[in-house]
C-alpha atoms as a PDB file:
ATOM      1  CA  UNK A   1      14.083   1.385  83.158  1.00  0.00           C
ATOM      2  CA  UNK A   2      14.499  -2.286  82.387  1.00  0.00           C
ATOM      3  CA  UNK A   3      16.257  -4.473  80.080  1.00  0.00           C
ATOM      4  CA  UNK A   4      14.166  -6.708  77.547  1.00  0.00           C
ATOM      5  CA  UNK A   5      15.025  -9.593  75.436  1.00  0.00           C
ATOM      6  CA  UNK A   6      13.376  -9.679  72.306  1.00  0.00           C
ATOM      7  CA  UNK A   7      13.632 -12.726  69.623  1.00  0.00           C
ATOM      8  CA  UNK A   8      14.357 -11.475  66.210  1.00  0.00           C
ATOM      9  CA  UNK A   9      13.862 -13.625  62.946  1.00  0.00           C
ATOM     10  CA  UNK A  10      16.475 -13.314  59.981  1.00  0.00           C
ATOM     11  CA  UNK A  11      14.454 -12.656  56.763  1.00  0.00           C
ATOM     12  CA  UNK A  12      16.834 -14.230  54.866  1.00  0.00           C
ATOM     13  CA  UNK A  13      17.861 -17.444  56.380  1.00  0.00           C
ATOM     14  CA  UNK A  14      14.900 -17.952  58.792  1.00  0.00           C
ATOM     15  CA  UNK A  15      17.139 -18.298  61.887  1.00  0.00           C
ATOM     16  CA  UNK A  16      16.052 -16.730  65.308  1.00  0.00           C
ATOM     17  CA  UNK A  17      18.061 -14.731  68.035  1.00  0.00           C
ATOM     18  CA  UNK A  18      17.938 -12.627  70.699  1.00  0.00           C
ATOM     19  CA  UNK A  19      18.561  -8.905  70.915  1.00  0.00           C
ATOM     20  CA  UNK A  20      19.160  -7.089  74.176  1.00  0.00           C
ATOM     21  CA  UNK A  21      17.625  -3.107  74.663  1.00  0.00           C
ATOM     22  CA  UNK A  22      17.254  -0.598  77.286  1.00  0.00           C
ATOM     23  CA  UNK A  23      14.062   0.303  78.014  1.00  0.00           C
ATOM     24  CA  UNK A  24      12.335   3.166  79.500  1.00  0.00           C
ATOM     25  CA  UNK A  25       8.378   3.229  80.447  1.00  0.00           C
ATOM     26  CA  UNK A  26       6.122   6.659  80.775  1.00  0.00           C
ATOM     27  CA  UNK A  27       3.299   7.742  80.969  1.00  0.00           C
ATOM     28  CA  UNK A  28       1.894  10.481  78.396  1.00  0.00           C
ATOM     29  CA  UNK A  29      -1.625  11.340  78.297  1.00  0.00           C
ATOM     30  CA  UNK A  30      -2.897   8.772  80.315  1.00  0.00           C
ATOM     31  CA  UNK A  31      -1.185   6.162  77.851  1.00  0.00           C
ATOM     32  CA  UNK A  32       1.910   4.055  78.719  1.00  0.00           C
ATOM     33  CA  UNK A  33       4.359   4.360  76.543  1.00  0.00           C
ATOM     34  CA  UNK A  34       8.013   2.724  76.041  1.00  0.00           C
ATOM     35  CA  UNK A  35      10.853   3.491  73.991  1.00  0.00           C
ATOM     36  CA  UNK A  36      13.731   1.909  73.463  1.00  0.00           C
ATOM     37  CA  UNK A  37      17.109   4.125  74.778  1.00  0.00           C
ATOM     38  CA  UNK A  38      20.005   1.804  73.893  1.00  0.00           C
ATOM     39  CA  UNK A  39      20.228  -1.198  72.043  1.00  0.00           C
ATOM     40  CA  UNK A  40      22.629  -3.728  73.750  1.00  0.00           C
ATOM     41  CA  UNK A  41      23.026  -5.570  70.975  1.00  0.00           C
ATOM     42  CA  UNK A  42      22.839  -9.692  70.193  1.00  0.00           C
ATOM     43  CA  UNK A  43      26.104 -10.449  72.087  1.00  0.00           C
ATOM     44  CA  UNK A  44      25.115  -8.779  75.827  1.00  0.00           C
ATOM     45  CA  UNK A  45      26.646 -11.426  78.390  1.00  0.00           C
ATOM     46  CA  UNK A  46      25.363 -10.062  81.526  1.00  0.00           C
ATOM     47  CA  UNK A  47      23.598 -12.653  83.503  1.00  0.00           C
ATOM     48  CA  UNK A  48      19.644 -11.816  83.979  1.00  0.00           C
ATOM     49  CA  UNK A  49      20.506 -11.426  87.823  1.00  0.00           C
ATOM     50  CA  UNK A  50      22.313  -8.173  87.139  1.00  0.00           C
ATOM     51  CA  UNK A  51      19.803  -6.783  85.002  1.00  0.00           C
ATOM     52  CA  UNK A  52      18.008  -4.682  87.298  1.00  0.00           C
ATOM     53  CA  UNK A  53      21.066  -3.523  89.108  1.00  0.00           C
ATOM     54  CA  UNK A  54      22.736  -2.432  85.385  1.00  0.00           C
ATOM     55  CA  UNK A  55      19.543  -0.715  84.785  1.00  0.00           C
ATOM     56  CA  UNK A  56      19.198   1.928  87.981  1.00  0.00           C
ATOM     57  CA  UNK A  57      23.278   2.382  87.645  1.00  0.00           C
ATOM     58  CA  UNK A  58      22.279   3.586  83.824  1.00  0.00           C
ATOM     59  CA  UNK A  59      19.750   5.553  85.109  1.00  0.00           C
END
């Protein structure tokens, strides 16, 4: 499991953020596949660091 940062554009106004999800990687079939198990959400103020260590103490 990691955490990944994605950038996210507002159809509306144009303006760009960030959004914060838990990730989890398999493999099925032979093919790697990720889904997403929680989404932190735009406001996550952990510093990138920590990431990892939040990560394995969610898993």
């Amino acid at each position: 499991m990691f955490i990944r940062s994605t950038t996210v554009k507002t159809s509306a106004s144009g303006k760009t953020y960030k959004t914060y999800r838990l990730v989890e990687t398999e493999r099925v079939a032979g093919k790697v596949k990720q889904r997403t198990l929680i989404n932190l959400g735009r406001y996550f103020n952990v510093p990138k660091s920590d990431w990892q260590m939040l990560a394995s103490r969610i898993e």
